[in-house]
PDB file of N, CA and C in Angstrom:
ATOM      1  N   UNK A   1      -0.685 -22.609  52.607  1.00  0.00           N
ATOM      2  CA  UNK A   1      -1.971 -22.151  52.111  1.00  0.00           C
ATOM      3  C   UNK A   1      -1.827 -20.822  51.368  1.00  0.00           C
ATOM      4  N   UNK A   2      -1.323 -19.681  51.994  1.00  0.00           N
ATOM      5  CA  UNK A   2      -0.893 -18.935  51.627  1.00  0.00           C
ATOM      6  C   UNK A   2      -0.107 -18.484  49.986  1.00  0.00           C
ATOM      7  N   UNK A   3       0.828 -19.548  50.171  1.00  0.00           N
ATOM      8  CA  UNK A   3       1.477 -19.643  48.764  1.00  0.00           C
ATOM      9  C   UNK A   3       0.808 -20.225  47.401  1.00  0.00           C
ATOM     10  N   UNK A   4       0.143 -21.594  47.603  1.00  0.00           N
ATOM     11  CA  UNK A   4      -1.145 -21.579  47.082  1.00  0.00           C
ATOM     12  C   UNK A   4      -2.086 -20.967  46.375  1.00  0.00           C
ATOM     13  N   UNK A   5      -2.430 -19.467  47.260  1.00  0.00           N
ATOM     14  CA  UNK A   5      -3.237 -18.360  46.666  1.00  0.00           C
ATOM     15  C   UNK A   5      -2.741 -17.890  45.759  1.00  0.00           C
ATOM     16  N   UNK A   6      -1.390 -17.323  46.213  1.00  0.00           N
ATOM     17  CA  UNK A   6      -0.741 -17.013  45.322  1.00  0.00           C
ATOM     18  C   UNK A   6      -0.333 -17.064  44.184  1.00  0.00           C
ATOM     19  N   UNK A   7      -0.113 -19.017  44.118  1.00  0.00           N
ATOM     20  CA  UNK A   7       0.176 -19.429  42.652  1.00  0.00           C
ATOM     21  C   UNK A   7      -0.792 -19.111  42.135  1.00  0.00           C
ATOM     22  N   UNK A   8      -1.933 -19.564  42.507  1.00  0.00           N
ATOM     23  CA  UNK A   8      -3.088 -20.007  41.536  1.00  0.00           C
ATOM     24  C   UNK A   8      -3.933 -18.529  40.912  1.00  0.00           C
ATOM     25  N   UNK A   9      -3.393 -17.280  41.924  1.00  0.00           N
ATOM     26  CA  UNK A   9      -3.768 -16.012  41.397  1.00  0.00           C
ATOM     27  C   UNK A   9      -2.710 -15.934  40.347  1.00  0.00           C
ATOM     28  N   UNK A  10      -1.326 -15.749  40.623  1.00  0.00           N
ATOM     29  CA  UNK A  10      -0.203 -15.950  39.476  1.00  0.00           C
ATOM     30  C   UNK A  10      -1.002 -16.615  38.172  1.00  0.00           C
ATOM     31  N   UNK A  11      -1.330 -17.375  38.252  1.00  0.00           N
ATOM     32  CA  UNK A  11      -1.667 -18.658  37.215  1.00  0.00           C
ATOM     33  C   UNK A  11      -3.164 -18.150  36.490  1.00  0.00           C
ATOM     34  N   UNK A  12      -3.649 -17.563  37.202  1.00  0.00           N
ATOM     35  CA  UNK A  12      -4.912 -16.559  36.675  1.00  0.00           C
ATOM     36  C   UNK A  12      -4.322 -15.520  35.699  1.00  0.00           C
ATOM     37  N   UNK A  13      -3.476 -14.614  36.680  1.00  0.00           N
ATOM     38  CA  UNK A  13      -3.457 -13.641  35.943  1.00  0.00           C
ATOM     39  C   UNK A  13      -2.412 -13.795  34.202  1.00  0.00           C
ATOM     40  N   UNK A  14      -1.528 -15.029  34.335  1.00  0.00           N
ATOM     41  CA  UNK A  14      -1.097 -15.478  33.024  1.00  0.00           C
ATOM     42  C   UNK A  14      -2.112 -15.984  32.183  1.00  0.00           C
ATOM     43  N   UNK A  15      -3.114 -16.622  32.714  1.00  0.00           N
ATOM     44  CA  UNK A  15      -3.861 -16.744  31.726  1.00  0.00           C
ATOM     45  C   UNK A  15      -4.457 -15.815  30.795  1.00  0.00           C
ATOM     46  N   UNK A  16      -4.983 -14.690  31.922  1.00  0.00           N
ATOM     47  CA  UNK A  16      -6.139 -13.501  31.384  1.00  0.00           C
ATOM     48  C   UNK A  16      -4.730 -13.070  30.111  1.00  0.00           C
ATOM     49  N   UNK A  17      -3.816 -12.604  30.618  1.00  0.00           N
ATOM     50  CA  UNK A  17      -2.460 -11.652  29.800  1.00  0.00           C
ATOM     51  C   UNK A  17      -2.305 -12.386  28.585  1.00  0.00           C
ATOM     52  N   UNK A  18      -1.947 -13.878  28.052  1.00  0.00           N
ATOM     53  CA  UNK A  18      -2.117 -14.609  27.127  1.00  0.00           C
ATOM     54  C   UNK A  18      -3.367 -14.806  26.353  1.00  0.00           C
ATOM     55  N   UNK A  19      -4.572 -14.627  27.278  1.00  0.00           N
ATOM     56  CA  UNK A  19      -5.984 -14.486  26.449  1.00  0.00           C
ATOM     57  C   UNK A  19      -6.210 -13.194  25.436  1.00  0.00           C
ATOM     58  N   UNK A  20      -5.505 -12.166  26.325  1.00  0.00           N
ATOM     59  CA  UNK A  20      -5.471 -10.930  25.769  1.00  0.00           C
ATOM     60  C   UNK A  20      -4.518 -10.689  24.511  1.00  0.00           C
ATOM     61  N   UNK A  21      -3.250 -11.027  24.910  1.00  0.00           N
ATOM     62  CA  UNK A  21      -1.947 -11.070  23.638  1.00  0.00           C
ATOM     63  C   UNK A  21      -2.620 -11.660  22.611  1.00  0.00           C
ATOM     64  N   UNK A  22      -3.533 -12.903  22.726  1.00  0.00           N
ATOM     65  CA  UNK A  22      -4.018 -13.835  21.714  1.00  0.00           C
ATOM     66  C   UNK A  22      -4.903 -12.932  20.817  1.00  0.00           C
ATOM     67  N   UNK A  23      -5.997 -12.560  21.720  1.00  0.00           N
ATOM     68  CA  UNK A  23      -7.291 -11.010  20.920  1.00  0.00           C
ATOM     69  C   UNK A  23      -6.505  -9.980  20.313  1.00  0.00           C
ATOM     70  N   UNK A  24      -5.410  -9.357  20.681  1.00  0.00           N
ATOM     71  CA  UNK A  24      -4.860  -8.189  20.053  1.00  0.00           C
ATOM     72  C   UNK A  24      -4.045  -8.726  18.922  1.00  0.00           C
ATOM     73  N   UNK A  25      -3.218 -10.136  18.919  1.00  0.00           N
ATOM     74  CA  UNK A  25      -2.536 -10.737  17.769  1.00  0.00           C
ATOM     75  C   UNK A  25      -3.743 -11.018  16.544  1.00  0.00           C
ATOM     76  N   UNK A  26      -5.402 -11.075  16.827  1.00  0.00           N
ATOM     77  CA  UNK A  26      -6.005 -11.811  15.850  1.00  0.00           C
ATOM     78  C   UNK A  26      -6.381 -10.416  15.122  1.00  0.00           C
ATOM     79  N   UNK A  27      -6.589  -9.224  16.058  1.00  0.00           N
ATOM     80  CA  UNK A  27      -7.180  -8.312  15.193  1.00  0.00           C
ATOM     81  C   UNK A  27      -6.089  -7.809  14.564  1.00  0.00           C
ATOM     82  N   UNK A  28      -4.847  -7.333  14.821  1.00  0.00           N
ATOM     83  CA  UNK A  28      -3.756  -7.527  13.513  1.00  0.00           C
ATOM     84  C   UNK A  28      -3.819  -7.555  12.705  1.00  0.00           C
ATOM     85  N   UNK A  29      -3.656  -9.376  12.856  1.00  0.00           N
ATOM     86  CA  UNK A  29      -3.469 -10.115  11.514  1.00  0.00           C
ATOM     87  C   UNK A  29      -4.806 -10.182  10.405  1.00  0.00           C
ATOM     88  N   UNK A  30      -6.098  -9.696  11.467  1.00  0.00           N
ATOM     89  CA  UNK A  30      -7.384  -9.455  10.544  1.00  0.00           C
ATOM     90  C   UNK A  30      -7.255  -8.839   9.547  1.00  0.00           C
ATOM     91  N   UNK A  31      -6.942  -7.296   9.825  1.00  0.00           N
ATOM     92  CA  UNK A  31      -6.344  -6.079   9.058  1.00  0.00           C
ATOM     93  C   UNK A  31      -6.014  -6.949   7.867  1.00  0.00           C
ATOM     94  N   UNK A  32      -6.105  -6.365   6.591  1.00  0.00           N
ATOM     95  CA  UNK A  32      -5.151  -6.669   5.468  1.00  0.00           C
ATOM     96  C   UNK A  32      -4.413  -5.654   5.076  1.00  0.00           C
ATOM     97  N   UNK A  33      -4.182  -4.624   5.656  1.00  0.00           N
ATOM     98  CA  UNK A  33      -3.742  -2.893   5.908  1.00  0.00           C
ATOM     99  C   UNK A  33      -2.429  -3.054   6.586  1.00  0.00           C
ATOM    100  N   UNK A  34      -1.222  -2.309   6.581  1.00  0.00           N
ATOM    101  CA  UNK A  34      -0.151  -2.716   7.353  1.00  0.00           C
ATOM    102  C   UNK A  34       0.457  -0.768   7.404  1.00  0.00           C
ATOM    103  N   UNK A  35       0.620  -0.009   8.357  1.00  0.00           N
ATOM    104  CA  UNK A  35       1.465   0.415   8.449  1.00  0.00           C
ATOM    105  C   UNK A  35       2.871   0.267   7.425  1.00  0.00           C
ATOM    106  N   UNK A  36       2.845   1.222   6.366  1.00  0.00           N
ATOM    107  CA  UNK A  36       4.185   0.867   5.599  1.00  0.00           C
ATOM    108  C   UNK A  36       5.474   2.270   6.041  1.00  0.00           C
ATOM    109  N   UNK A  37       6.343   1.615   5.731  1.00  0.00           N
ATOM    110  CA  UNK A  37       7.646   2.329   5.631  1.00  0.00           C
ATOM    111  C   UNK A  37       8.274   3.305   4.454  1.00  0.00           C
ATOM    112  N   UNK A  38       7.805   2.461   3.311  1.00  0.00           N
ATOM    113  CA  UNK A  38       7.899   3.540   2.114  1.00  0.00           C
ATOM    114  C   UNK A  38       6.960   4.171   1.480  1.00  0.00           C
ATOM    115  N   UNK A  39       6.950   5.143   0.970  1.00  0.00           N
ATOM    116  CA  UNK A  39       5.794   5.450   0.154  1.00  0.00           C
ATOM    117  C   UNK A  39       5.570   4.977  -1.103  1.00  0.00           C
ATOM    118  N   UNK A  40       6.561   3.926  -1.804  1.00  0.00           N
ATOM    119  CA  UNK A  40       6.636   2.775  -2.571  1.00  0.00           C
ATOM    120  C   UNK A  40       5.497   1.973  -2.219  1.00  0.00           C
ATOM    121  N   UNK A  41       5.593   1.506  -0.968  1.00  0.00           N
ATOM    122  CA  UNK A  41       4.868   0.138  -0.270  1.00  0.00           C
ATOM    123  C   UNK A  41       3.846   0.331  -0.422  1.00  0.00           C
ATOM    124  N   UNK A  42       3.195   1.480  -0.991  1.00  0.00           N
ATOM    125  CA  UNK A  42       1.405   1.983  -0.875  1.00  0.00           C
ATOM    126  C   UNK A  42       0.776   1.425  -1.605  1.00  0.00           C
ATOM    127  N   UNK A  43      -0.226   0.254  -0.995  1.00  0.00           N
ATOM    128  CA  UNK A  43      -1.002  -0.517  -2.170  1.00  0.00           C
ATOM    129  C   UNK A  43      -1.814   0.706  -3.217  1.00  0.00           C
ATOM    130  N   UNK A  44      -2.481   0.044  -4.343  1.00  0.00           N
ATOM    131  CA  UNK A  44      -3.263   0.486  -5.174  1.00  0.00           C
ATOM    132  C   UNK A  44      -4.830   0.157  -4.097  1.00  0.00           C
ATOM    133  N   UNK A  45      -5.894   1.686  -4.252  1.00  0.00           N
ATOM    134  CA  UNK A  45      -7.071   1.610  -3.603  1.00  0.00           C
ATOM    135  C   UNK A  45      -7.264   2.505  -4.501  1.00  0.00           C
ATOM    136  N   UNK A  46      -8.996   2.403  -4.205  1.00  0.00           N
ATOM    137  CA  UNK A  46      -9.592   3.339  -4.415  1.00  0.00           C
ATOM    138  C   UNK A  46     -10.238   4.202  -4.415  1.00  0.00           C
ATOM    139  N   UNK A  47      -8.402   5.405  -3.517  1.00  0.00           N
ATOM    140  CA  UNK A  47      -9.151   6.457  -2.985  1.00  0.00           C
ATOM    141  C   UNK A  47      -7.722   6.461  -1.836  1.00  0.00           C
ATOM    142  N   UNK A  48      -7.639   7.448  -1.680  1.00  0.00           N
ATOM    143  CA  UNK A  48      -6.514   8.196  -0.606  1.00  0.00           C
ATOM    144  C   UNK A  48      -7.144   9.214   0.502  1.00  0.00           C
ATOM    145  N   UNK A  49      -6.863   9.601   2.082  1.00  0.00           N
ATOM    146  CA  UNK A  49      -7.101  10.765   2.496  1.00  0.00           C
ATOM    147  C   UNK A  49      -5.715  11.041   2.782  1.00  0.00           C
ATOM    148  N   UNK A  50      -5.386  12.333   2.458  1.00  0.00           N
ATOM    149  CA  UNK A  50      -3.790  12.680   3.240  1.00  0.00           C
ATOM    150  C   UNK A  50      -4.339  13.884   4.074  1.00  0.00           C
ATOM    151  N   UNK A  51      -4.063  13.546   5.809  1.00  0.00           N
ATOM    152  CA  UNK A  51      -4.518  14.615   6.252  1.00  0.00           C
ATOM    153  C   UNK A  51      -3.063  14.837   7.489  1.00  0.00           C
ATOM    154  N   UNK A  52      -3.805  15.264   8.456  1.00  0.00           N
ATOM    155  CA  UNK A  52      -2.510  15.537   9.552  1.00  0.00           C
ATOM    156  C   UNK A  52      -2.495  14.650  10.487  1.00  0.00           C
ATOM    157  N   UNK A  53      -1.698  13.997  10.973  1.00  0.00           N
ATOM    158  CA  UNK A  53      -1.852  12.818  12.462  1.00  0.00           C
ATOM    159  C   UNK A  53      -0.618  13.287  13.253  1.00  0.00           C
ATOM    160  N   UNK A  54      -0.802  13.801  14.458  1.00  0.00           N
ATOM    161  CA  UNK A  54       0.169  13.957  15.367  1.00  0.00           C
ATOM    162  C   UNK A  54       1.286  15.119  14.665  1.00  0.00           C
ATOM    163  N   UNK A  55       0.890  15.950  13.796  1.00  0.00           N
ATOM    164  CA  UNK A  55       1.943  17.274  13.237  1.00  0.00           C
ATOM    165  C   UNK A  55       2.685  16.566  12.089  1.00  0.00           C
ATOM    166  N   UNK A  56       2.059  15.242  11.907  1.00  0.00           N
ATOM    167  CA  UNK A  56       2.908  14.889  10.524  1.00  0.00           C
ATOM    168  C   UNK A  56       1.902  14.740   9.169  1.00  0.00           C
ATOM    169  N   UNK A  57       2.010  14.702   7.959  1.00  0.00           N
ATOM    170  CA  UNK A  57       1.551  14.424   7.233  1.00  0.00           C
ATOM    171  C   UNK A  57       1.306  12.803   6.454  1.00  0.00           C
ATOM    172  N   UNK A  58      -0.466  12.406   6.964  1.00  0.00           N
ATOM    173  CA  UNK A  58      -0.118  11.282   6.955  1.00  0.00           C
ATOM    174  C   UNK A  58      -1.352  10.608   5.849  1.00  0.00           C
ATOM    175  N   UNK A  59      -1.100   9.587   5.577  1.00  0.00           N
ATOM    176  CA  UNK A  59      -2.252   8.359   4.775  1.00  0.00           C
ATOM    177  C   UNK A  59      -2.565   7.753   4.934  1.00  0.00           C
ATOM    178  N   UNK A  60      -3.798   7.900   4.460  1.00  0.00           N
ATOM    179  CA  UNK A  60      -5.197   6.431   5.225  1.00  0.00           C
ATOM    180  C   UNK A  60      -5.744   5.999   3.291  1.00  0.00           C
ATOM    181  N   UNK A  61      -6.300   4.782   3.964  1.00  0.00           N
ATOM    182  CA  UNK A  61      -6.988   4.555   2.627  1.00  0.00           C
ATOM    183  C   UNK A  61      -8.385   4.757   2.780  1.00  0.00           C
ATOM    184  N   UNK A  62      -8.910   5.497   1.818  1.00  0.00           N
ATOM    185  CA  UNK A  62     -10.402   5.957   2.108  1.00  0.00           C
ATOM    186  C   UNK A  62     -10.690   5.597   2.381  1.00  0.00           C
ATOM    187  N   UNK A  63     -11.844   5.643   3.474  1.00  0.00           N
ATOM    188  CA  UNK A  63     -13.039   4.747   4.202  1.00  0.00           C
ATOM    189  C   UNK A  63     -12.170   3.847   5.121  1.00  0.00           C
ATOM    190  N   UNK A  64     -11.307   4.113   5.895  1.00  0.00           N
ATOM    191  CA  UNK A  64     -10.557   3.476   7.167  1.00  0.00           C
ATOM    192  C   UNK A  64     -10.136   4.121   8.023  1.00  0.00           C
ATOM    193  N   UNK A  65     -10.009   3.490   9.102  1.00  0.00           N
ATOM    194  CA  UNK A  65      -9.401   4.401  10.341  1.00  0.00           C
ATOM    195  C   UNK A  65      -8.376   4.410  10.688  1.00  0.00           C
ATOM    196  N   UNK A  66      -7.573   3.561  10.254  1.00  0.00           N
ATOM    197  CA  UNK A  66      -6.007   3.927  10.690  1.00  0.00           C
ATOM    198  C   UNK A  66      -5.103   4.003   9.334  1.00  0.00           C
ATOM    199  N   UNK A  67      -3.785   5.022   9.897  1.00  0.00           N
ATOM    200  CA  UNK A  67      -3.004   5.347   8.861  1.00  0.00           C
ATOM    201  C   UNK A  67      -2.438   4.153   8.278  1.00  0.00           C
ATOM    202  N   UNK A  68      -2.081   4.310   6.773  1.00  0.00           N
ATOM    203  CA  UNK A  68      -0.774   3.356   6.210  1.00  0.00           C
ATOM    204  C   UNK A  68       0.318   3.855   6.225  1.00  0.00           C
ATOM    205  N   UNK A  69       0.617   5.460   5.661  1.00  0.00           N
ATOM    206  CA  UNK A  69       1.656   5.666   5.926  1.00  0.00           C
ATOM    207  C   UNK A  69       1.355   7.338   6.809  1.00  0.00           C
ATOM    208  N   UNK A  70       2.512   7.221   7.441  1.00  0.00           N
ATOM    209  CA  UNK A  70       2.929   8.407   8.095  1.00  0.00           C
ATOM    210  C   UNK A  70       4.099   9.204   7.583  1.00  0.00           C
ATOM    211  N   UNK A  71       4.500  10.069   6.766  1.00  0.00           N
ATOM    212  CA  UNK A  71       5.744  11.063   6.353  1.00  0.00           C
ATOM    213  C   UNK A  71       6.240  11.407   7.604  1.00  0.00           C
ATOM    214  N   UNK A  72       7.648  11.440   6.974  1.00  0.00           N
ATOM    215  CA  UNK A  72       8.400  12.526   7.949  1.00  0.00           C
ATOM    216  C   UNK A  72       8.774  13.700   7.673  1.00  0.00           C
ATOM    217  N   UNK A  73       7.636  14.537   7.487  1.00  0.00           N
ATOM    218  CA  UNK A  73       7.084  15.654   7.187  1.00  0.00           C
ATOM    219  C   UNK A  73       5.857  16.390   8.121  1.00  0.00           C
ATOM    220  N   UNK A  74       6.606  17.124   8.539  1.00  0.00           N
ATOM    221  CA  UNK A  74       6.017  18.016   9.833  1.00  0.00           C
ATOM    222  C   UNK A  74       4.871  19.036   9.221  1.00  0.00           C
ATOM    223  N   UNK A  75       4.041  18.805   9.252  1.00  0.00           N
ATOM    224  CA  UNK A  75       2.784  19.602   8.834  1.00  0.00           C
ATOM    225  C   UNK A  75       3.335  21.678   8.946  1.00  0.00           C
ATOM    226  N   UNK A  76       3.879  21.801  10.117  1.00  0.00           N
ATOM    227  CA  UNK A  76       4.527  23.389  10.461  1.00  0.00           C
ATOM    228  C   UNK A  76       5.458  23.158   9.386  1.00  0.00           C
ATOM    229  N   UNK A  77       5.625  22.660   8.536  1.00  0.00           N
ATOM    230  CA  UNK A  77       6.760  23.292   7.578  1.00  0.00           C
ATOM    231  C   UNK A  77       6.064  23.317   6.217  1.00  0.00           C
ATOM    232  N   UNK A  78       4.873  23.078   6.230  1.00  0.00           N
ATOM    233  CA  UNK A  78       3.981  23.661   5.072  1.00  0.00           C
ATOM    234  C   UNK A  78       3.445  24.769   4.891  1.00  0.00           C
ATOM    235  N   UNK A  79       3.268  25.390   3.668  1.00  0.00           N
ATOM    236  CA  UNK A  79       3.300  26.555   3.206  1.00  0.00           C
ATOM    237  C   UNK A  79       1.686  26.773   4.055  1.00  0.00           C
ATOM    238  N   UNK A  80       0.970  28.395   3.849  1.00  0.00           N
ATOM    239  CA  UNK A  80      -0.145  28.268   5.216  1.00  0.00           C
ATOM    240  C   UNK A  80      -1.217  27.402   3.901  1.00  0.00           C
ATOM    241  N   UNK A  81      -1.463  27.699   2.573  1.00  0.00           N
ATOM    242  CA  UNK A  81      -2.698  27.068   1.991  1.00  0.00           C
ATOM    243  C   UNK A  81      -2.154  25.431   2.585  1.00  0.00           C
ATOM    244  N   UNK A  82      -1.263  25.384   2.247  1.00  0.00           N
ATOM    245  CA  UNK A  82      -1.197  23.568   2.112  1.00  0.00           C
ATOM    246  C   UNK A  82      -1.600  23.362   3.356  1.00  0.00           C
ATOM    247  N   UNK A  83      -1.121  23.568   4.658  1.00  0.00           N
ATOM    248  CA  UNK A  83      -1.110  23.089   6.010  1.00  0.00           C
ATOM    249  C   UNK A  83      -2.697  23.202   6.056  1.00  0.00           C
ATOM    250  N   UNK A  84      -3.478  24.086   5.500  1.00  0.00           N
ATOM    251  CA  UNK A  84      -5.123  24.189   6.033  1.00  0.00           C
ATOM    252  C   UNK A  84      -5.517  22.929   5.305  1.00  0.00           C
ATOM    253  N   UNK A  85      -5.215  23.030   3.697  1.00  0.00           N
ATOM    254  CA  UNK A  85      -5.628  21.833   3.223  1.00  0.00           C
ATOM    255  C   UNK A  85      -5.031  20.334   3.507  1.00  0.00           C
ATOM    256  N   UNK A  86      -4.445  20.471   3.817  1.00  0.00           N
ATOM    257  CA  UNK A  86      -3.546  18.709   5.032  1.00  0.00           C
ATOM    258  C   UNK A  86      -4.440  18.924   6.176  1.00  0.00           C
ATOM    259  N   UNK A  87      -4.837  19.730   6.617  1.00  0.00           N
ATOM    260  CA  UNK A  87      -5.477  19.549   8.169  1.00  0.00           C
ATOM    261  C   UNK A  87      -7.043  19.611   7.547  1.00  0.00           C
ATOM    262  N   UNK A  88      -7.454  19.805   7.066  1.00  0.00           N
ATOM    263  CA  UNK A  88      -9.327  19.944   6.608  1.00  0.00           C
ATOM    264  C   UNK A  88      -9.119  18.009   5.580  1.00  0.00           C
ATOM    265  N   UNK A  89      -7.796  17.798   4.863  1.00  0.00           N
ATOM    266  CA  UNK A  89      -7.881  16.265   4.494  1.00  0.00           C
ATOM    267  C   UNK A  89      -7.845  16.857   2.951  1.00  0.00           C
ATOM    268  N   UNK A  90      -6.824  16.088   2.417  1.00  0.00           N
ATOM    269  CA  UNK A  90      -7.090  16.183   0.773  1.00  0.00           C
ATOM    270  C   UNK A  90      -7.274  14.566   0.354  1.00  0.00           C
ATOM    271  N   UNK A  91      -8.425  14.421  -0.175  1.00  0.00           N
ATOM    272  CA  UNK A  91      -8.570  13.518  -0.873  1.00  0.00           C
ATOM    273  C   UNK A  91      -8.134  13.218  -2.191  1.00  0.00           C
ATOM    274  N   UNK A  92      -7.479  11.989  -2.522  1.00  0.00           N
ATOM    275  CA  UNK A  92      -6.490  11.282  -4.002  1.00  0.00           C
ATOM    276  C   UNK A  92      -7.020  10.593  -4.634  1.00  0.00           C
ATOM    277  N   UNK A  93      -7.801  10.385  -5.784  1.00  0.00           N
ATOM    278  CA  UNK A  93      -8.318   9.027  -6.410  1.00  0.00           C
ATOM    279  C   UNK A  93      -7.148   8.115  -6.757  1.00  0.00           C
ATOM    280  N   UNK A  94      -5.737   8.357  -6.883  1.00  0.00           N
ATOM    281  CA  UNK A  94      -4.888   7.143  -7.436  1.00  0.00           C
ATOM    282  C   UNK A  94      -3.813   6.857  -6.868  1.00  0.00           C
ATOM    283  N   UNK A  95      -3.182   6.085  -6.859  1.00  0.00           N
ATOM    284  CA  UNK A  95      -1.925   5.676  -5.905  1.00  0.00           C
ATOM    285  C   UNK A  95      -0.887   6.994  -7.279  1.00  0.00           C
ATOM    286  N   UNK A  96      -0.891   7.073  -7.965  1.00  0.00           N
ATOM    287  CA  UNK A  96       0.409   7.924  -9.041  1.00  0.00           C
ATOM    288  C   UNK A  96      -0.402   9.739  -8.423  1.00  0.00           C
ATOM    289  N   UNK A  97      -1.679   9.928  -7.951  1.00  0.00           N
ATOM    290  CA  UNK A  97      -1.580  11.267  -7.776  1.00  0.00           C
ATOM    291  C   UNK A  97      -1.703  11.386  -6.323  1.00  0.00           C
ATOM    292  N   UNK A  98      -1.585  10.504  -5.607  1.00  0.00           N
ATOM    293  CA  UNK A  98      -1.437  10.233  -4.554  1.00  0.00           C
ATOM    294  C   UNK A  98       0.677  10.431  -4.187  1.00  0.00           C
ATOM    295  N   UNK A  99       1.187   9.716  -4.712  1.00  0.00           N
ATOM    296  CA  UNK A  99       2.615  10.113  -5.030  1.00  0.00           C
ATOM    297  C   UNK A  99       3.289  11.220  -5.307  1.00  0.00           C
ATOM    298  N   UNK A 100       2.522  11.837  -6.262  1.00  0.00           N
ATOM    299  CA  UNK A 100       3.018  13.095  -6.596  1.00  0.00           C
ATOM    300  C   UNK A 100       2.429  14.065  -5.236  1.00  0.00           C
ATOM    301  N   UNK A 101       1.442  14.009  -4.570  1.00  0.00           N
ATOM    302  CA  UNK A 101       0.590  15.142  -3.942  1.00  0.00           C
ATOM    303  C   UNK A 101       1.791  15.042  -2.717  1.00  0.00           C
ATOM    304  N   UNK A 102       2.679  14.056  -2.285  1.00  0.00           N
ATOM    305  CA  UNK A 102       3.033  13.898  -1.267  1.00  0.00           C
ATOM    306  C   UNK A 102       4.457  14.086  -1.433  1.00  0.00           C
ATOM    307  N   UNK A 103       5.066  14.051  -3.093  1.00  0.00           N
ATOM    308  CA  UNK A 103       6.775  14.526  -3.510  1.00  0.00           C
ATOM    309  C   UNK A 103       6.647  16.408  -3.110  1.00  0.00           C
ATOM    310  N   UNK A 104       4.920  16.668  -3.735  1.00  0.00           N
ATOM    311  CA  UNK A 104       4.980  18.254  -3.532  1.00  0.00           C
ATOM    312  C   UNK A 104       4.933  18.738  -2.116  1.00  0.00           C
ATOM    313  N   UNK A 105       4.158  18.087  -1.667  1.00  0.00           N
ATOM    314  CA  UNK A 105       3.995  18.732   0.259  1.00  0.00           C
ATOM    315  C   UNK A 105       5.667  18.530   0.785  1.00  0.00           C
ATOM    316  N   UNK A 106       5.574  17.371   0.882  1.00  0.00           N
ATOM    317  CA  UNK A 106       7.462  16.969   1.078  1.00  0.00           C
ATOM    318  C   UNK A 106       8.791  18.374   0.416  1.00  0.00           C
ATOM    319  N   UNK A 107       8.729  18.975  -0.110  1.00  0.00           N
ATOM    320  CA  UNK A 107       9.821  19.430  -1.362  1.00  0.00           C
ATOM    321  C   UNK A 107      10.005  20.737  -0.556  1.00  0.00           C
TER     322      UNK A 107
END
């Protein structure tokens, strides 16, 4: 009897964990936004914020909540105007001045 409970709690709780993996895989793939690796990979929008996330200097596409890209560029190694303006958010109208704003913070 005992063992029983057991399975069938076992057998619960795989279900709930697979129900869940399933909800977090759909909102994902909802996204049409991906976390990128290069600063190549940066689609064309319209509209950039580059602000600070976690001491790095990072990019969202206007009007969203999560980053696309993140630099590996430590916000403390910006000059003091730049670091206020990375942390208050500089806004980009184009993916080409969007590129350049981020070769200069970087350099």
């Amino acid at each position: 009897m005992k063992r029983t409970v057991k399975l069938v709690s076992l057998g619960v709780l795989v279900v709930i964990a697979i129900t869940l993996a399933t909800m977090a895989l759909a909102q994902i793939t909802a996204t049409d936004d991906y976390l990128v690796t290069h600063m190549a990979d940066i689609a064309d929008h319209p509209g950039y914020l580059v602000t600070d996330l976690e001491g790095y200097i990072t990019v969202f596409y206007q009007g969203r909540g999560y980053p696309v890209y993140i630099t590996n560029t430590p916000i403390s190694t910006l000059r003091g105007v730049d670091r206020k303006d990375v942390e208050q958010g500089i806004l980009v109208e184009t993916r080409t001045e969007l590129i350049k704003l981020l070769e200069d913070l970087g350099s």
